[in-house]
N, C-alpha and C. Protein backbone atom coordinates (compact mmCIF):
# COMPACT_ATOMS: atom_id res chain seq x y z
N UNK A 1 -14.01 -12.98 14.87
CA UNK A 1 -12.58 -13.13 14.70
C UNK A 1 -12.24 -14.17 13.63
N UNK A 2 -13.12 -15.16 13.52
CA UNK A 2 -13.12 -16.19 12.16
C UNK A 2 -12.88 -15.50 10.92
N UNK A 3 -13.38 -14.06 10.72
CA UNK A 3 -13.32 -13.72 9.50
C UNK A 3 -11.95 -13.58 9.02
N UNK A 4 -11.19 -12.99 9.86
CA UNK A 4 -10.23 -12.21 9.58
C UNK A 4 -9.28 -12.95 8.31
N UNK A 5 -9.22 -14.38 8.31
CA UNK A 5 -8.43 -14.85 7.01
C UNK A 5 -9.39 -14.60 6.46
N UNK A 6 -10.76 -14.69 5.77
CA UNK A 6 -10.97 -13.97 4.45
C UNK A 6 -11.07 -13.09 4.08
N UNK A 7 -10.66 -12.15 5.52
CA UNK A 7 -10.92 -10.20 4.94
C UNK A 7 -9.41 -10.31 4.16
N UNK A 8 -8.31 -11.24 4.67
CA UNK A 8 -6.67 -10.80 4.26
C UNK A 8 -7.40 -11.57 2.83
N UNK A 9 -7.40 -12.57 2.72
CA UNK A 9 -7.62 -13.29 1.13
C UNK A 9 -7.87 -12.38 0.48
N UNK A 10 -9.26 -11.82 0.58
CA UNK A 10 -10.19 -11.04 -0.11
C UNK A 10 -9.29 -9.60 -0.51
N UNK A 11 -8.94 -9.22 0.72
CA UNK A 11 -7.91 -7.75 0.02
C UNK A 11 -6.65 -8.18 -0.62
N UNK A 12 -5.60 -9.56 -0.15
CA UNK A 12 -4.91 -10.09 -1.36
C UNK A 12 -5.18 -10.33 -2.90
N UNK A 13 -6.46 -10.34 -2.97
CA UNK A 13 -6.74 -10.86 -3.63
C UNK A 13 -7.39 -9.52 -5.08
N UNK A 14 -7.94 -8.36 -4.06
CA UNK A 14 -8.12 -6.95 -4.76
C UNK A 14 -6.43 -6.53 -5.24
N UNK A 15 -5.73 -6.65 -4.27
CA UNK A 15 -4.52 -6.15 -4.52
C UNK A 15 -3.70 -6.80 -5.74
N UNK A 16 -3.59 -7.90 -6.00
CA UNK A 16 -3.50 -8.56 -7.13
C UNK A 16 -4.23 -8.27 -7.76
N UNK A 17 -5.11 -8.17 -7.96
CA UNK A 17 -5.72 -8.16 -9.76
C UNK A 17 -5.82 -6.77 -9.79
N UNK A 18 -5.71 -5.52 -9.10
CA UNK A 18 -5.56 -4.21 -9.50
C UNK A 18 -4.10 -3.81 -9.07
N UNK A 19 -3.41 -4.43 -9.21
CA UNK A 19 -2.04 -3.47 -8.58
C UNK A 19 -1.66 -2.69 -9.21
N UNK A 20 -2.23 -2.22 -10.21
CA UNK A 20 -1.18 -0.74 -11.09
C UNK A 20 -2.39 0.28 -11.09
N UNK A 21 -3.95 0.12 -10.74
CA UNK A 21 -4.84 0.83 -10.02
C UNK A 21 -3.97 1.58 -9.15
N UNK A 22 -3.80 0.27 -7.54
CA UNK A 22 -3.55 1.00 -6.45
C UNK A 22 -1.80 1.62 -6.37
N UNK A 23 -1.41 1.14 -7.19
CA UNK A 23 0.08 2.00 -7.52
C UNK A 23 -0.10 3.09 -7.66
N UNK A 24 -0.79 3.41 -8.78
CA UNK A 24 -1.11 4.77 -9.22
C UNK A 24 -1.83 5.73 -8.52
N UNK A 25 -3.09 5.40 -7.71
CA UNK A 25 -3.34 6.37 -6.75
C UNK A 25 -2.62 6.38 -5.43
N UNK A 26 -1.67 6.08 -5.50
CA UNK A 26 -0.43 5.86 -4.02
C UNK A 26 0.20 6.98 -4.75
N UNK A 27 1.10 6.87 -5.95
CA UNK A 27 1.68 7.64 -6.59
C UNK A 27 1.04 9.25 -7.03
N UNK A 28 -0.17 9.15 -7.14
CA UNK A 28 -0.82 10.48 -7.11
C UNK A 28 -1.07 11.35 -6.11
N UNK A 29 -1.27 10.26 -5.12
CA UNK A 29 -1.31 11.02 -3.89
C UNK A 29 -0.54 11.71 -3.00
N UNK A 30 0.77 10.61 -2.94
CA UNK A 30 2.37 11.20 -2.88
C UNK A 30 2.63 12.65 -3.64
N UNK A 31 2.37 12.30 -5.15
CA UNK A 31 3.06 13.46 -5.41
C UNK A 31 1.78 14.78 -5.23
N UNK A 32 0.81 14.68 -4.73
CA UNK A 32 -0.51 15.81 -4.48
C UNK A 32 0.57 16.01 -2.83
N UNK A 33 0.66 15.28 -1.96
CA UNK A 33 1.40 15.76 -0.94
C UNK A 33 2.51 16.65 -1.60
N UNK A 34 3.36 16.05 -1.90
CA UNK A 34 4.91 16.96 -2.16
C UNK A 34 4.64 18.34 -2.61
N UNK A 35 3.18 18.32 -3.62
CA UNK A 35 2.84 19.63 -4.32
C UNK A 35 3.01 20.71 -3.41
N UNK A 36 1.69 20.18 -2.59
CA UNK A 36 1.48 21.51 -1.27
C UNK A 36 2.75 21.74 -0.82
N UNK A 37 4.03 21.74 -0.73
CA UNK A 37 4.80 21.84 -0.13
C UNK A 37 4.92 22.26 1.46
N UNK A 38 4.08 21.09 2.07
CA UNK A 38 3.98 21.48 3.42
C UNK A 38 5.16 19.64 4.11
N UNK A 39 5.62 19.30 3.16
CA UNK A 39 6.87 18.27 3.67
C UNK A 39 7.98 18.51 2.72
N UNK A 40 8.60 18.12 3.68
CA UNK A 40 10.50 17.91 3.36
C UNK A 40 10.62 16.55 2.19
N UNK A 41 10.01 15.57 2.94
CA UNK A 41 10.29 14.52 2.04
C UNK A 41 9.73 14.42 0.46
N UNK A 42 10.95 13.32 -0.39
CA UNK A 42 10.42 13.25 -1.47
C UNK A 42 9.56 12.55 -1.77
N UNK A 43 8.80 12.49 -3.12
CA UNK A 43 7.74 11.14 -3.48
C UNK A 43 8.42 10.03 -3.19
N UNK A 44 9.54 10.06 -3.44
CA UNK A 44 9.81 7.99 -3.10
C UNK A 44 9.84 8.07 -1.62
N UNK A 45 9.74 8.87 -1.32
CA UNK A 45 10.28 9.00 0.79
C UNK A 45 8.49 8.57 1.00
N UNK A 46 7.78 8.95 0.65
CA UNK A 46 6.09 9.37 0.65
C UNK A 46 5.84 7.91 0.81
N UNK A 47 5.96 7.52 -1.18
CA UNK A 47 5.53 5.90 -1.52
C UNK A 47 6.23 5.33 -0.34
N UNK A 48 7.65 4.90 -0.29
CA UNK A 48 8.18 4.49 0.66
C UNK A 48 7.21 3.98 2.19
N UNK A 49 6.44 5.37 2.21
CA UNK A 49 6.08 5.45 3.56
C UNK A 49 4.71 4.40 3.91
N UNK A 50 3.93 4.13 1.96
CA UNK A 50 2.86 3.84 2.26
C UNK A 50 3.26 1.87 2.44
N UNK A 51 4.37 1.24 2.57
CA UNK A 51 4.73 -0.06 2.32
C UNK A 51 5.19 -0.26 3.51
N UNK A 52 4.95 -1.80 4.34
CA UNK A 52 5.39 -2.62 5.07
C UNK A 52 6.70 -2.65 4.69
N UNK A 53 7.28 -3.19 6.06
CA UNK A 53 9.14 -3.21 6.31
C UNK A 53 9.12 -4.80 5.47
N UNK A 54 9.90 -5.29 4.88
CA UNK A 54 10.52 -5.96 4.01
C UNK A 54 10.76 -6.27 2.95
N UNK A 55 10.24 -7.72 1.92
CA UNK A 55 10.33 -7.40 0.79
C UNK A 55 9.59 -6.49 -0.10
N UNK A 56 8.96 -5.70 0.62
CA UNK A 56 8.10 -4.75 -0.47
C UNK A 56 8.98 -3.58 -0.56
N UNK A 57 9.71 -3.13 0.40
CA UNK A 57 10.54 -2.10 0.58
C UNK A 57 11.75 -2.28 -0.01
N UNK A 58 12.22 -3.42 -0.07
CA UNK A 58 13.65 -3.77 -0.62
C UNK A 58 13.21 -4.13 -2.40
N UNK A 59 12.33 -4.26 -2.32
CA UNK A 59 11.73 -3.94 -4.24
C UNK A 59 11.71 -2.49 -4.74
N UNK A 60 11.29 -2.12 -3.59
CA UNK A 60 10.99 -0.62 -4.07
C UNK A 60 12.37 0.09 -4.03
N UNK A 61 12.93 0.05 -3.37
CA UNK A 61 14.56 0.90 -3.43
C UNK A 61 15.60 0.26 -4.14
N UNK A 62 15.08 -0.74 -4.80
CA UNK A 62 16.11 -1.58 -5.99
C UNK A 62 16.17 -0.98 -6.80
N UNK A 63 15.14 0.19 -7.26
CA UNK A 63 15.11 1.60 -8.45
C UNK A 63 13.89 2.10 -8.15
N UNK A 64 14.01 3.53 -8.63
CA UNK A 64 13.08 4.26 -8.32
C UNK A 64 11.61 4.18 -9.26
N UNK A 65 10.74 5.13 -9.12
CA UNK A 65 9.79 5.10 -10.29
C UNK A 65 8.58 4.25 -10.25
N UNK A 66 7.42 4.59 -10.75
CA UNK A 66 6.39 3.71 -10.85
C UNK A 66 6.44 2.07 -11.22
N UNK A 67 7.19 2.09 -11.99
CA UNK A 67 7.31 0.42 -12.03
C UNK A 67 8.33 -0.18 -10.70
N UNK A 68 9.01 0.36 -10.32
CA UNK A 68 9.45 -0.10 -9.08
C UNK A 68 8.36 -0.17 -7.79
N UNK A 69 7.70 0.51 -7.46
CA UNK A 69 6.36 0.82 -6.90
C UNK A 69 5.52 -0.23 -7.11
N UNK A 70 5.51 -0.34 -8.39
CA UNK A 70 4.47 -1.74 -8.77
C UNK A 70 4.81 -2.77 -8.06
N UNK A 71 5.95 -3.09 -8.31
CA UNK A 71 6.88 -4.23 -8.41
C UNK A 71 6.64 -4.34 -6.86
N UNK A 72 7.13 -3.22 -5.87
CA UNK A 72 7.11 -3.50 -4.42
C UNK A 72 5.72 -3.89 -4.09
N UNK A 73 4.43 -3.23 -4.65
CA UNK A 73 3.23 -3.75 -4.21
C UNK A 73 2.57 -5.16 -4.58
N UNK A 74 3.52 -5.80 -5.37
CA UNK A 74 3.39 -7.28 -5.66
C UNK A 74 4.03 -7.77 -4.78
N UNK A 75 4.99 -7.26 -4.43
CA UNK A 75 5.93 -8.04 -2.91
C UNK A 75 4.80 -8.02 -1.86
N UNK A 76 3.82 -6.80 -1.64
CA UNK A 76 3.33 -6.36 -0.40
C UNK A 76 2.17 -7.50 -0.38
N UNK A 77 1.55 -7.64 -1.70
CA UNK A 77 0.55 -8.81 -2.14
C UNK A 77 0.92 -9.79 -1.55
N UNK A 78 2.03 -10.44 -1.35
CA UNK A 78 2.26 -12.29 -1.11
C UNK A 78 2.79 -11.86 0.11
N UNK A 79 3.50 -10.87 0.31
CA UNK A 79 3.72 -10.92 2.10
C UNK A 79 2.45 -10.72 2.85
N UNK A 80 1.35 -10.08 2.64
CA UNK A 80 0.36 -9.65 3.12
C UNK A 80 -0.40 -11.28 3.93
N UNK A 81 -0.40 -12.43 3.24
CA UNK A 81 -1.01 -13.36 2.85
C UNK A 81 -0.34 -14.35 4.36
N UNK A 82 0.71 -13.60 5.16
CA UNK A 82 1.31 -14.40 6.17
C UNK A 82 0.46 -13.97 7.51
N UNK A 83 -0.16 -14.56 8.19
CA UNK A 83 -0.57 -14.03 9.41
C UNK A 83 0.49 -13.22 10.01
N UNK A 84 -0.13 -12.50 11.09
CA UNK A 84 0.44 -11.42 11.51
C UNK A 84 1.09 -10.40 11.26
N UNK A 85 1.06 -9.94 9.63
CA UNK A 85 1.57 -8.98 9.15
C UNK A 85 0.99 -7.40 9.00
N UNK A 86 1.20 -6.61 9.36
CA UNK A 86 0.85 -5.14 9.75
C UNK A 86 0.18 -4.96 7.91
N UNK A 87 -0.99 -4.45 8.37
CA UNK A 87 -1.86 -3.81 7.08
C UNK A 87 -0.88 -2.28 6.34
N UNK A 88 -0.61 -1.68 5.36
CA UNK A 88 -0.79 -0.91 4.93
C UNK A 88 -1.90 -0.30 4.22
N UNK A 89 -0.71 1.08 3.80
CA UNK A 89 -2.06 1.69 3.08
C UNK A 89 -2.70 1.19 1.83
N UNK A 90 -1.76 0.46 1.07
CA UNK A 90 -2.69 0.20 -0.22
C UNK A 90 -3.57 -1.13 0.41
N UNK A 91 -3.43 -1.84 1.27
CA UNK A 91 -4.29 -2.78 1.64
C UNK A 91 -5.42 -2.33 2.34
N UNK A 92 -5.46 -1.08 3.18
CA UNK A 92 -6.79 -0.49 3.39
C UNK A 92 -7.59 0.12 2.74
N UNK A 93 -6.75 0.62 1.71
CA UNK A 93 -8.15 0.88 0.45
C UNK A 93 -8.22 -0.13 -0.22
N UNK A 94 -7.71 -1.57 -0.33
CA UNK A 94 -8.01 -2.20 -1.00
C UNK A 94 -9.10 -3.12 -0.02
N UNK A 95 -9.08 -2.81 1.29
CA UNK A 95 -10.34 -3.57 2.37
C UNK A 95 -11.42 -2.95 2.34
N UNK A 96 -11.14 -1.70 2.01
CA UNK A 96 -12.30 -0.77 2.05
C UNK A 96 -13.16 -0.69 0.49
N UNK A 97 -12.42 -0.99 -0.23
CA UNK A 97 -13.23 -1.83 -1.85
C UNK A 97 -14.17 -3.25 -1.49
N UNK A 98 -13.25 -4.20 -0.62
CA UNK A 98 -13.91 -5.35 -1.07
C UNK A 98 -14.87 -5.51 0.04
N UNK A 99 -14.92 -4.47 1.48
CA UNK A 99 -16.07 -4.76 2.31
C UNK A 99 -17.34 -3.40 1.50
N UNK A 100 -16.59 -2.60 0.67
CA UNK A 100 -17.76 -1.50 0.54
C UNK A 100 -17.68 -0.62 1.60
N UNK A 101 -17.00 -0.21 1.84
CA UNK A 101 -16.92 0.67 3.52
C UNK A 101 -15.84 1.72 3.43
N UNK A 102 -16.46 2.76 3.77
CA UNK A 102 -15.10 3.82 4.18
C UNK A 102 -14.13 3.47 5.34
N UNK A 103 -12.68 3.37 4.81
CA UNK A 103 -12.00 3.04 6.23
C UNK A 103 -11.13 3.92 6.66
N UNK A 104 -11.37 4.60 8.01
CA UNK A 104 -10.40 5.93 8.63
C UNK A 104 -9.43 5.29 9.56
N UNK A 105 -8.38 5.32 9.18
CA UNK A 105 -6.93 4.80 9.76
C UNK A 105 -6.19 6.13 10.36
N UNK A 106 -6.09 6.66 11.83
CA UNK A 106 -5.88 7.42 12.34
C UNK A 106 -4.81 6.86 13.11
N UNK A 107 -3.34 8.39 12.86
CA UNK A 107 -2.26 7.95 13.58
C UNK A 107 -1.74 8.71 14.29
N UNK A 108 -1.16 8.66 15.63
CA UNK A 108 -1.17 9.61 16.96
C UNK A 108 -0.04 10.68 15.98
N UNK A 109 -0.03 12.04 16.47
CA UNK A 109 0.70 12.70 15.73
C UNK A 109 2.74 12.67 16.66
């Protein structure tokens, strides 16, 4: 249980120095969902979906678009860094970079 502040450092710390990496495969992936047209929602509804409730979200709906996206995952970076804050998705592939590990995040349907 000791580890756990340097697993958050360590993925703060991926997430910062690649954030337009993990923007961009958030954003690819979103719009590979919308393709299949098996959802209603749009790509910003998608991205939207992959960000923690606060300032990362209120960055991101300040305008639309990849640089807004960016912008929210720099919010998600320094909020991340507070204990007790709920992981997202770009922070689990960014845990799953810095331990080397595949990570399966499964959610009740």
């Amino acid at each position: 249980e000791e580890h756990h502040l340097e697993l958050r450092l360590r993925c703060a710390l991926e997430l910062a120095k690649n954030t337009a990496f993990y923007a961009r495969q958030c954003i690819s992936a979103a719009q590979q969902v919308k393709a299949t047209g098996r959802t209603k929602f749009s790509v910003d509804a998608l991205l939207a979906s992959t960000l923690s409730d606060g300032p990362a979200l209120e960055a991101f709906f300040a305008s639309a678009g990849f640089r807004s996206y960016e912008a929210a995952l720099k919010e998600e970076v320094m909020d991340s860094t507070k204990p007790g804050k709920y992981a997202s998705l770009p922070h689990i592939m960014a845990l799953a970079n810095v331990v080397g590990l595949r990570i399966r995040s499964i959610y009740p349907m």
